[in-house]
Protein backbone atom coordinates (compact mmCIF):
# COMPACT_ATOMS: atom_id res chain seq x y z
CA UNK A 1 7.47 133.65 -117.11
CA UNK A 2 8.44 130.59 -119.64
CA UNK A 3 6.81 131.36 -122.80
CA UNK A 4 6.07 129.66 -126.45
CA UNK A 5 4.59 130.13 -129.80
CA UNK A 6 1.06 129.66 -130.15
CA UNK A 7 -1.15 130.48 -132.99
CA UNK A 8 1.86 133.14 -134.22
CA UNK A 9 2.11 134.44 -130.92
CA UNK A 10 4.19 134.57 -127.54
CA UNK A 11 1.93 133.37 -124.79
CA UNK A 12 3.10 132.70 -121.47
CA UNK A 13 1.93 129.07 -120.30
CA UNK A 14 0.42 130.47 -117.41
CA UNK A 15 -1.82 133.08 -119.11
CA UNK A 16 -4.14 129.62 -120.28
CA UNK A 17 -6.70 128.78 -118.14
CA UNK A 18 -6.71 125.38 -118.59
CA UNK A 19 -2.84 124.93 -117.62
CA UNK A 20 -3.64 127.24 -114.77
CA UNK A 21 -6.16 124.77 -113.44
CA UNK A 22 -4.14 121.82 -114.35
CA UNK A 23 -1.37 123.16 -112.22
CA UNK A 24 -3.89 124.04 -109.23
CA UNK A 25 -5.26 120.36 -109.04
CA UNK A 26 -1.97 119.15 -109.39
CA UNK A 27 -0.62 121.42 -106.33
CA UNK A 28 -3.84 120.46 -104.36
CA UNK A 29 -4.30 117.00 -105.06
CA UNK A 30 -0.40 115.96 -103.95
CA UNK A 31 -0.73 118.16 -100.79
CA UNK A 32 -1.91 115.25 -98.63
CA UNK A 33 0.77 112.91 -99.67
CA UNK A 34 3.35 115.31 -99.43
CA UNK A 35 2.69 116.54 -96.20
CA UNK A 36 2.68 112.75 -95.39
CA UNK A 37 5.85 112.09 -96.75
CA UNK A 38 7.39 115.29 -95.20
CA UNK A 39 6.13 113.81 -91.42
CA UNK A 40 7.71 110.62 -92.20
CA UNK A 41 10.59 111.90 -93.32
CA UNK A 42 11.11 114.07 -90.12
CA UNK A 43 10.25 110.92 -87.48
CA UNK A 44 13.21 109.12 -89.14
CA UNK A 45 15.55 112.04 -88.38
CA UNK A 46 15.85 112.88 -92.57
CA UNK A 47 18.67 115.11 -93.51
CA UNK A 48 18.38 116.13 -97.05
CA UNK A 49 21.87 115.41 -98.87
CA UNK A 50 22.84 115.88 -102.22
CA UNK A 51 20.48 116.80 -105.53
CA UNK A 52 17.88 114.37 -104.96
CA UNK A 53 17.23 114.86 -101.67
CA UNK A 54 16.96 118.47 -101.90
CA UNK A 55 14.86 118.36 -104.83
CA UNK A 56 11.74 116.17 -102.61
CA UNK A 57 12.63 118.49 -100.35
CA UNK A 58 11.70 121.29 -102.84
CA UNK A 59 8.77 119.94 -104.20
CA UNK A 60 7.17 119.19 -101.12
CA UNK A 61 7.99 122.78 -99.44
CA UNK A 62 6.55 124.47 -102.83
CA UNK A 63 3.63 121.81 -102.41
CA UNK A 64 3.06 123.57 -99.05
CA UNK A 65 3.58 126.93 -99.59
CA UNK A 66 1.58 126.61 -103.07
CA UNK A 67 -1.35 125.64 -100.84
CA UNK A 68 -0.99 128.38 -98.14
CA UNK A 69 -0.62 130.92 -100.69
CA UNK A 70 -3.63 129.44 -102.54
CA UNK A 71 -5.75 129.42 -99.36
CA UNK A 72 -5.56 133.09 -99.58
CA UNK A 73 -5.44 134.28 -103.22
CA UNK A 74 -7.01 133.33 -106.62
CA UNK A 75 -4.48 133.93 -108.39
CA UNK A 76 -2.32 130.78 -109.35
CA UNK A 77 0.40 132.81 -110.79
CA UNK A 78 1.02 134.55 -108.03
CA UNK A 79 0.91 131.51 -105.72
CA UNK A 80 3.42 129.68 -107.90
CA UNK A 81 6.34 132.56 -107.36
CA UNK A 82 5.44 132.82 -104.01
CA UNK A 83 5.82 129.08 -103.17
CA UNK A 84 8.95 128.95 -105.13
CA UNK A 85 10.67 131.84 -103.50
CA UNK A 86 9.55 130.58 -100.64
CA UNK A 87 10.86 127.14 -101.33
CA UNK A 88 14.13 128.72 -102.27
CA UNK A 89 14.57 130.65 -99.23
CA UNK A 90 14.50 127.55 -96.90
CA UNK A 91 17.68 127.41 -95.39
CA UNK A 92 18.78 123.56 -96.39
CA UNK A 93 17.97 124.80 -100.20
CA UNK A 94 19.77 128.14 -99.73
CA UNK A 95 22.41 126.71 -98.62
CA UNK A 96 22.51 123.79 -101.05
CA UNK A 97 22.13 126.32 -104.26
CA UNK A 98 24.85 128.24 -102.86
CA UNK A 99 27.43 125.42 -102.45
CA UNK A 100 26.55 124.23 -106.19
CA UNK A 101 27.21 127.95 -107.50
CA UNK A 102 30.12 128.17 -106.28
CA UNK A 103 31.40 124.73 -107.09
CA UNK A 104 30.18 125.81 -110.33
CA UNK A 105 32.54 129.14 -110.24
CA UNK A 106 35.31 127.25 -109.03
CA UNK A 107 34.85 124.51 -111.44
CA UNK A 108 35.05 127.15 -114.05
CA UNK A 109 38.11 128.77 -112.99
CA UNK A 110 40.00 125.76 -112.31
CA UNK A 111 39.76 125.21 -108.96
CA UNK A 112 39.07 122.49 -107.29
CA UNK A 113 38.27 121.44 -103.69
């Protein structure tokens, strides 16, 4: 969990309350628009490309899966790592992260393709 000083101490900025419900109305609030968005996208035959286009399609699969998780649970933290690894785990993104790590690693050792 990201953390930062406060008051002298290392607090994780999910142990506040009012981040926590910050983060929940945000997730809730842009789940209507996002799923929107998402149906749009699909009628016009949308094939994420590149960094931008995965990252909408991140945001609006953790937007979903933030929302199913949250339907169930209480606890935001929780729902966050689930909707991200869920997120993560959708094939285009997989797939995506995988390419850029190993352009990375080639990159790095001097290959190129």
């Amino acid at each position: 969990m990201i953390s930062h000083l406060r008051g002298g101490g290392v607090v994780g900025f999910l142990d506040d309350q009012q981040v926590r419900d910050a983060i929940d109305d945000l997730m809730q609030s842009a789940v209507t628009n996002s799923d929107r968005l998402m149906t749009r996208l699909m009628e016009l035959d949308w094939k994420p490309n590149g960094e931008a286009h995965i990252t909408i399609l991140s945001l609006m699969l953790i937007i979903h899966h933030y929302n199913f998780f949250r339907n169930q649970s209480d606890d935001i933290p929780d729902c966050l790592v689930n909707a991200y690894v869920q997120a993560m785990n959708h094939p285009t993104i997989s797939r995506y992260m995988a390419k850029v790590t190993a352009d990375r690693v080639g990159g790095a050792a001097g290959v190129s393709q």
